[in-house]
Each structure stands twice: as structure tokens, then as C-alpha cells.
Protein backbone atom coordinates (compact mmCIF):
# COMPACT_ATOMS: atom_id res chain seq x y z
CA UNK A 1 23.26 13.18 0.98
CA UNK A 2 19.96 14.47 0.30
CA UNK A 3 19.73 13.05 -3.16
CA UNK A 4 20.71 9.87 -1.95
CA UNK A 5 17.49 10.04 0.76
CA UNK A 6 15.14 11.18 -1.98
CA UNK A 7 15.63 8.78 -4.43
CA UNK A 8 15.92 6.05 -2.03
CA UNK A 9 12.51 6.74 -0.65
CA UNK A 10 11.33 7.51 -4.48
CA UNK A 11 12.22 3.85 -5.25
CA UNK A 12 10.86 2.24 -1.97
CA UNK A 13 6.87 4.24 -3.41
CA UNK A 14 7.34 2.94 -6.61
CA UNK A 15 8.71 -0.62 -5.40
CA UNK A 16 5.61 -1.19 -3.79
CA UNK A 17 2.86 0.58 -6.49
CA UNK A 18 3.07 -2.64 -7.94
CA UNK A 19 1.02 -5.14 -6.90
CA UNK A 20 -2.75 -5.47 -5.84
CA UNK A 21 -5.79 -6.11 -7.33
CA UNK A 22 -9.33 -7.15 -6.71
CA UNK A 23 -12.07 -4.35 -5.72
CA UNK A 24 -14.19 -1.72 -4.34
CA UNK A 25 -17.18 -2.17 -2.23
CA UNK A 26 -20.57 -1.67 -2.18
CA UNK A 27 -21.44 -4.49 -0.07
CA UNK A 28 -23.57 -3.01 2.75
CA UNK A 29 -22.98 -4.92 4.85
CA UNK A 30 -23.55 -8.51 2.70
CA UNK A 31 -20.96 -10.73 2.66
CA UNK A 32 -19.48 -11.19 -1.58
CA UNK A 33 -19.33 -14.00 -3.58
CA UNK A 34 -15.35 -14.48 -4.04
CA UNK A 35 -16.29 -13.01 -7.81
CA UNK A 36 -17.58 -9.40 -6.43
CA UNK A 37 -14.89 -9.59 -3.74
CA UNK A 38 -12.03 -10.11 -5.99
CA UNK A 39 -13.90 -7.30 -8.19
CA UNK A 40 -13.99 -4.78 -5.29
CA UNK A 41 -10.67 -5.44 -4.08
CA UNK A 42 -9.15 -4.99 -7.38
CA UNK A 43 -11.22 -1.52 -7.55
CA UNK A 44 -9.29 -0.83 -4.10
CA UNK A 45 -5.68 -1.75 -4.81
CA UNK A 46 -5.36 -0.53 -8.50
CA UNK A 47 -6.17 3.05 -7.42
CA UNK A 48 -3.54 3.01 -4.38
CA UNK A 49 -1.26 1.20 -6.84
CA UNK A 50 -1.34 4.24 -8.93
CA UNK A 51 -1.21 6.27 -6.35
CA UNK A 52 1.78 5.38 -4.76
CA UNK A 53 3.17 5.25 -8.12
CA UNK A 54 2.36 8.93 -8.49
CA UNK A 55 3.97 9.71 -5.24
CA UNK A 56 7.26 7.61 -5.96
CA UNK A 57 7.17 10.17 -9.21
CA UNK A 58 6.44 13.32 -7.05
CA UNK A 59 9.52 11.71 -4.48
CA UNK A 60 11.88 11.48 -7.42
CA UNK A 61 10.91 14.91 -8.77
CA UNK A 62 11.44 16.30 -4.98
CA UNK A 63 14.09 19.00 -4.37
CA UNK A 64 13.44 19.44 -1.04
CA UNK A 65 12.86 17.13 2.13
CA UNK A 66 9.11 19.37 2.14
CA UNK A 67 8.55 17.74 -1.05
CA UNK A 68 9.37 14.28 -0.02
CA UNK A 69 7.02 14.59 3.40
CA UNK A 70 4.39 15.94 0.64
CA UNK A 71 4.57 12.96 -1.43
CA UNK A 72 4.82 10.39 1.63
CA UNK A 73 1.95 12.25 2.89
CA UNK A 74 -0.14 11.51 -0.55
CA UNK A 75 1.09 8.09 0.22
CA UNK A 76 -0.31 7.73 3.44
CA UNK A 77 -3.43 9.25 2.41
CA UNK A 78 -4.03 6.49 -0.52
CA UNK A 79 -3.08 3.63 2.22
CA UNK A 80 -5.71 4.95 4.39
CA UNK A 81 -8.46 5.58 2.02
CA UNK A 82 -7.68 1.70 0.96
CA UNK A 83 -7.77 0.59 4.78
CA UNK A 84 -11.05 2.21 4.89
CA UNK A 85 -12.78 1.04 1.77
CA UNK A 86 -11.23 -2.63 2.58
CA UNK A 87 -12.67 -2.16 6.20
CA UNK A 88 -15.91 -1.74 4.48
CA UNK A 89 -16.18 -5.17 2.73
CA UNK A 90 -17.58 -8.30 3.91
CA UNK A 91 -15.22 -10.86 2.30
CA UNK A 92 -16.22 -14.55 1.65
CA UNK A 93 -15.59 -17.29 4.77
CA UNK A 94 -12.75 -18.63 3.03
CA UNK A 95 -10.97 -14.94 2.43
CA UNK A 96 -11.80 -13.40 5.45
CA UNK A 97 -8.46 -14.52 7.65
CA UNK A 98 -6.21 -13.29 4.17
CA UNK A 99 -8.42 -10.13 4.28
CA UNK A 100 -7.98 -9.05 7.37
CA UNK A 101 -3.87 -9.94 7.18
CA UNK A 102 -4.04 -7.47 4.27
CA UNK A 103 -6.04 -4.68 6.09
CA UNK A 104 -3.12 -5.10 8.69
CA UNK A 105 -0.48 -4.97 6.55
CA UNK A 106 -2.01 -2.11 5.19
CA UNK A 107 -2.02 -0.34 8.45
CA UNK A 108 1.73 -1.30 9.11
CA UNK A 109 2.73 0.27 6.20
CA UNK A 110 0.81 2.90 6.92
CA UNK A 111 2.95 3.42 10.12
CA UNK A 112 5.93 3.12 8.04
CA UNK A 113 5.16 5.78 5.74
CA UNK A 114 4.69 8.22 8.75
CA UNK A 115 8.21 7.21 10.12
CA UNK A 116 9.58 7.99 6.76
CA UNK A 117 7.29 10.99 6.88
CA UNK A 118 9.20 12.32 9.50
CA UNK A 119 12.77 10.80 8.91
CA UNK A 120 12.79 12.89 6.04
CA UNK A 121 11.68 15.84 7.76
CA UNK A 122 14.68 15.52 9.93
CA UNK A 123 17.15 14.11 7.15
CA UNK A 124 17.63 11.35 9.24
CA UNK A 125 19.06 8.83 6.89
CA UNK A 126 19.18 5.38 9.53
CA UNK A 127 15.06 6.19 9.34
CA UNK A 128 15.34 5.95 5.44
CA UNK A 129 16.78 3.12 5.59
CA UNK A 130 14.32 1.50 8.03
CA UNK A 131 11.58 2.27 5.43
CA UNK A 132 13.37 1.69 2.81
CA UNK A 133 13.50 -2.07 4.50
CA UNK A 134 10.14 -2.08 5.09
CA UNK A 135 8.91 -1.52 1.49
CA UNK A 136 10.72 -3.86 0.75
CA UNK A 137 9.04 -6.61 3.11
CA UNK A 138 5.94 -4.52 2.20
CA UNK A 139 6.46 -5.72 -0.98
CA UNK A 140 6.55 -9.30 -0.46
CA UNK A 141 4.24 -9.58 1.84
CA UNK A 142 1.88 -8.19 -0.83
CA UNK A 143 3.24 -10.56 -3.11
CA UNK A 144 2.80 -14.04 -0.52
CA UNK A 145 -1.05 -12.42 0.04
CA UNK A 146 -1.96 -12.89 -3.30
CA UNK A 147 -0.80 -16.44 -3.25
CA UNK A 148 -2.99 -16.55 -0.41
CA UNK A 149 -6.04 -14.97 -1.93
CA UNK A 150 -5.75 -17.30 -4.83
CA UNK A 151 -5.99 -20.27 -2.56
CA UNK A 152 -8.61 -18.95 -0.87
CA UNK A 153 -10.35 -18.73 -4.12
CA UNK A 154 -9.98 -15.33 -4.96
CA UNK A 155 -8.55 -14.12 -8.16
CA UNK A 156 -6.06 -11.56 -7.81
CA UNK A 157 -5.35 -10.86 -11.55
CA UNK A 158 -1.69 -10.94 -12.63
């Protein structure tokens, strides 16, 4: 029963390590052109890309429910550090409304990942599903944003 929790929450990190893109920061304040946003954004999202990636490897690996919270952990360190470096930016007029819906999709999945945090903890397997669920929606919201960003104007890379 275990296995079944671990590699269903492995899957769920590495469903949604794929997608993101456009930049970091270094905006001080100044709103970006939509060419330096899309550049910071993508130096934002590739890194927590990657690192959920690493963490849905670290979940697979895991032989214990301590090594799952480890790896969610990780997880919800990487969304955070994004939240806060996306926080930071001053997008363009026309990306602002899609940047903040990302920043709060961040933060919901950010919630997520501490449910699953604990529902592993406690083996509870109705709370591994729930996540489970919500990387998936995770993962298409993600997906509908970058429509979004592109019609704001801001390239989102493949």
C-alpha cells in the first residue's frame, strides 16, 4: 500500500516539473518590457521545473513515508522560492492580471504539497489522492497560463 502512495505522489512531482518558462528578476522595482519579463520568468520556472523533477526522482527512490515528506518538502521549498522571486517582478500592464493568477496558483499548490506533506506522514491514502488530483489540475492550469501569457504578449518558450 505504501508503494502504491509513493509512486503515486512520485508521478504527481514529475507530472507537473514540466512546464514553465520565462525569468528571474532583477527589476527593482521597474516594471519589464514583456522581453525581460518573459526572460525572468523563464529564469524562475525552469529552476522549480527541475526541481520538482528532482523531487519526483527522490519520491520514486523513497522507501519510507520520511523520505516522501523529505522530497515534498524540497518541493515546497522550490514553489516558495518561485512565489517569492515572481513576487519580486513588476510585469508589463498587459501580463500583470496572468501574473498574478500564476503567483496564486503557485501558492495553491503550495498548499497542496503541504497536505500531501502530511498525508504521507500519516499514510493516509484518500489525501494522496486529493493531491494526486490536484497536480493534475496543477498541471493544466499551468498549461491554460501559458496560453494566456502568450496572448498577453509574453513568450513562454515551448
Amino acid at each position: 500500500m505504501l508503494v502504491a502512495l509513493l509512486t503515486a505522489l512520485a508521478a504527481c512531482l514529475v507530472i507537473t516539473a514540466c512546464g514553465g518558462s520565462d525569468s528571474s528578476s532583477d527589476s527593482g522595482g521597474d516594471q519589464l518590457s514583456a522581453e525581460d519579463y518573459s526572460t525572468a520568468l523563464e529564469d524562475i520556472m525552469v529552476p522549480l521545473g527541475e526541481d520538482l523533477q528532482a523531487a519526483g526522482a527522490d519520491a520514486t527512490a523513497a522507501k519510507t513515508s520520511d523520505d516522501v515528506v523529505a522530497a515534498l518538502g524540497d518541493s515546497g521549498d522550490a514553489v516558495d522560492l518561485a512565489i517569492e522571486k515572481l513576487s519580486a517582478l513588476a510585469p508589463p500592464d498587459e501580463a500583470v492580471d496572468v501574473h498574478d493568477k500564476l503567483v496564486s496558483l503557485l501558492e495553491g499548490y503550495g498548499g497542496s504539497i503541504d497536505s500531501a506533506s502530511d498525508a504521507a506522514q500519516n499514510e493516509d491514502q484518500a489525501g494522496i489522492q486529493d493531491f494526486v488530483t490536484a497536480s493534475t489540475d496543477f498541471a493544466s492550469e499551468l498549461t491554460a497560463l501559458k496560453a494566456d501569457f502568450d496572448a498577453a504578449g509574453v513568450s513562454t518558450g515551448g
